[in-house]
C-alpha atoms as a PDB file:
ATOM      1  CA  UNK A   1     -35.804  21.134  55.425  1.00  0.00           C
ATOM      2  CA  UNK A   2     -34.290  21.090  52.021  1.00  0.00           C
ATOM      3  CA  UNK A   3     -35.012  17.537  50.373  1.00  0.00           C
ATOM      4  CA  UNK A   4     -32.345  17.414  47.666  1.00  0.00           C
ATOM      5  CA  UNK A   5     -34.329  14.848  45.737  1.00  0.00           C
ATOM      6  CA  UNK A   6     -36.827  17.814  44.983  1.00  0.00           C
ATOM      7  CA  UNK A   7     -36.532  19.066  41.457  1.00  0.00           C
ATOM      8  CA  UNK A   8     -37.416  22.760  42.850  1.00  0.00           C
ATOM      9  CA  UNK A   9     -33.414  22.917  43.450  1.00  0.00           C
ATOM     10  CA  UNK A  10     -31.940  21.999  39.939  1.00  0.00           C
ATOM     11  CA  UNK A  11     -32.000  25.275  37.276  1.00  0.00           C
ATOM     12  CA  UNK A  12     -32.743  23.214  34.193  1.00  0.00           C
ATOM     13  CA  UNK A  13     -31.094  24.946  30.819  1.00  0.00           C
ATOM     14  CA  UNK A  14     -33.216  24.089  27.743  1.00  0.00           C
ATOM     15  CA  UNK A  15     -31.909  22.182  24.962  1.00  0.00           C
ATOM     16  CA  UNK A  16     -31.461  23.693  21.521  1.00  0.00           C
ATOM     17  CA  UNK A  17     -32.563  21.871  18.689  1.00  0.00           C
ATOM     18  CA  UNK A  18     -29.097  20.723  17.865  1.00  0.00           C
ATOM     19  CA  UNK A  19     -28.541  19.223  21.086  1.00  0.00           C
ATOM     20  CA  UNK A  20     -31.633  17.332  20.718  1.00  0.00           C
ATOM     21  CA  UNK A  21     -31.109  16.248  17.626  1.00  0.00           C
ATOM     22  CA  UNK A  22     -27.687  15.204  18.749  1.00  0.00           C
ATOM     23  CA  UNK A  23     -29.627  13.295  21.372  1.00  0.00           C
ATOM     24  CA  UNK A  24     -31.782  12.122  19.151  1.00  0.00           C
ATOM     25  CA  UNK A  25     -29.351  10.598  17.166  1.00  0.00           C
ATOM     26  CA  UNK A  26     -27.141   9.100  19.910  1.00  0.00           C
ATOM     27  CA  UNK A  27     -30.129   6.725  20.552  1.00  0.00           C
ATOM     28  CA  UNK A  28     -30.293   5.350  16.651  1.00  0.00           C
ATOM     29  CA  UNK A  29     -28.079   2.307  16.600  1.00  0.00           C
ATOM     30  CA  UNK A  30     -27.782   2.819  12.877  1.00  0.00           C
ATOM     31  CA  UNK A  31     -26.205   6.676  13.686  1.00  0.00           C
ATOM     32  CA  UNK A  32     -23.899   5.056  16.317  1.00  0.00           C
ATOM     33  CA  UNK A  33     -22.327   2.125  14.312  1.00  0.00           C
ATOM     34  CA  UNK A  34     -21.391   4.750  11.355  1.00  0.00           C
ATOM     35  CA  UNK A  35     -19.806   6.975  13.684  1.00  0.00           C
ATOM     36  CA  UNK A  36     -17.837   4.275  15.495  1.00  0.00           C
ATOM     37  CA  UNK A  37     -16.986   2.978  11.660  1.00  0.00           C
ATOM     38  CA  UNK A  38     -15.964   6.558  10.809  1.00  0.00           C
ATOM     39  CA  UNK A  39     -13.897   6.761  13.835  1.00  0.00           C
ATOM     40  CA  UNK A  40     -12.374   3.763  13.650  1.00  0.00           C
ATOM     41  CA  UNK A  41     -11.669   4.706  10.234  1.00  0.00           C
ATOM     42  CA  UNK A  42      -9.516   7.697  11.009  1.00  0.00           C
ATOM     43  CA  UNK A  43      -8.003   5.882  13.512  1.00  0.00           C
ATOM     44  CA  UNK A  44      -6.710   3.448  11.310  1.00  0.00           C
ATOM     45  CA  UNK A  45      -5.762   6.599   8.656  1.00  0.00           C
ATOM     46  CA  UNK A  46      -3.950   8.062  11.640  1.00  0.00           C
ATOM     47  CA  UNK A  47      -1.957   4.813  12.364  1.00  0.00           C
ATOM     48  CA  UNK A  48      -0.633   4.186   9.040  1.00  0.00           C
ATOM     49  CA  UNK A  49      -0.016   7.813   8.387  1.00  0.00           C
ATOM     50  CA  UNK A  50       2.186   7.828  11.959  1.00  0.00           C
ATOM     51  CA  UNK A  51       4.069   4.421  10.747  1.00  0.00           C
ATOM     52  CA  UNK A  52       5.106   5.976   7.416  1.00  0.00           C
ATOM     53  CA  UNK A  53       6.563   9.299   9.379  1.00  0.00           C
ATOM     54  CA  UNK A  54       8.195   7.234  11.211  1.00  0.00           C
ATOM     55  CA  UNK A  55       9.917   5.261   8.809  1.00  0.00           C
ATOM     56  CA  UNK A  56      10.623   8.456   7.184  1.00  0.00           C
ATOM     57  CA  UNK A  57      12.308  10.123   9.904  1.00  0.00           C
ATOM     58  CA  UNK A  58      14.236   6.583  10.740  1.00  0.00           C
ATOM     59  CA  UNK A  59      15.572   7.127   7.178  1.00  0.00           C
ATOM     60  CA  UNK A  60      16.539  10.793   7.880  1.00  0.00           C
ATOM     61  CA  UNK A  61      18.275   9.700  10.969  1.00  0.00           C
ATOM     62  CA  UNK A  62      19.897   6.767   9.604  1.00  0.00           C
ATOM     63  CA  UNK A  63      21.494   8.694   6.577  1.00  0.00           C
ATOM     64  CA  UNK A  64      22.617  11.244   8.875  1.00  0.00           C
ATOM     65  CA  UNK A  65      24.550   8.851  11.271  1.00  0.00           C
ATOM     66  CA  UNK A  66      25.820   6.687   7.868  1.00  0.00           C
ATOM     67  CA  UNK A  67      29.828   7.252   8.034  1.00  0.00           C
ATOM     68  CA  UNK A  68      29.771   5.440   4.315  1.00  0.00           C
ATOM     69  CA  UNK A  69      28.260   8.909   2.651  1.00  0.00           C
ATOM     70  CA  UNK A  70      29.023   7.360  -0.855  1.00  0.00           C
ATOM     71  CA  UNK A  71      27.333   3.911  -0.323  1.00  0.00           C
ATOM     72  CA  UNK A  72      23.841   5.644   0.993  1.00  0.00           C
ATOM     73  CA  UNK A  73      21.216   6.018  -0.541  1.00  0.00           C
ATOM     74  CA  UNK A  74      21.139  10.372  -1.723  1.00  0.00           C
ATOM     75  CA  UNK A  75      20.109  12.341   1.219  1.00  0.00           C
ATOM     76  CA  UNK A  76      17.508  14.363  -0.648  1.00  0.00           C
ATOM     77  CA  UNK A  77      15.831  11.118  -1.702  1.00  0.00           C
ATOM     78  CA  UNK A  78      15.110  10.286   2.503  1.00  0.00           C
ATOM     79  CA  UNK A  79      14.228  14.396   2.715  1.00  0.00           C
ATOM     80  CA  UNK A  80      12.049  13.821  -0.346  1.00  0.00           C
ATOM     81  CA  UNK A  81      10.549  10.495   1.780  1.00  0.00           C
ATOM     82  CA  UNK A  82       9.954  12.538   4.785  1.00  0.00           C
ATOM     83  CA  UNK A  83       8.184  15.549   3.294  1.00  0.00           C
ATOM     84  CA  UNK A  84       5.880  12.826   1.510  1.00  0.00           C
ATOM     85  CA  UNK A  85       4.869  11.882   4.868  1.00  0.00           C
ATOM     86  CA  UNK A  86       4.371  14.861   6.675  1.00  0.00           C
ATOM     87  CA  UNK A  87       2.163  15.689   3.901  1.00  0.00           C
ATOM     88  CA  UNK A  88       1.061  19.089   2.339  1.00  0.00           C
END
């Protein structure tokens, strides 16, 4: 009778040493409230970066669709915008 609560079933893989000191690490509440700051962090990088495309391309789109050509503002200054926010 197999008893599937028997450990003689399970193949365990060793850890390396960079998984346990991964693990290690996951249980220091100093290790996880940096990471969760760093990643909330980029997060908020990510957000702002997004909000300033999109502004960007609104600009692009709204020169394009501007019947007044004269009265805009120069296209290459909402190109110049955009590139800016796409970034190197």
């Amino acid at each position: 009778m197999n008893d599937l609560t028997s450990d003689d079933h399970v193949e365990y893989i060793p850890l390396t040493q960079e998984e346990k000191d991964i693990r290690a690490l996951q249980d220091n509440p100093v290790f996880l409230r940096e990471s969760l700051e760093l990643v909330l962090a980029e997060l908020w990088t990510s957000r702002d970066r997004f909000v300033v495309l999109e502004q960007a391309a609104l600009a692009v789109v709204q020169r394009w669709e501007t019947p007044l050509w004269k009265d805009a503002e120069p296209t290459a200054a909402v190109i110049a915008r955009l590139r800016d926010a796409i970034g190197p």
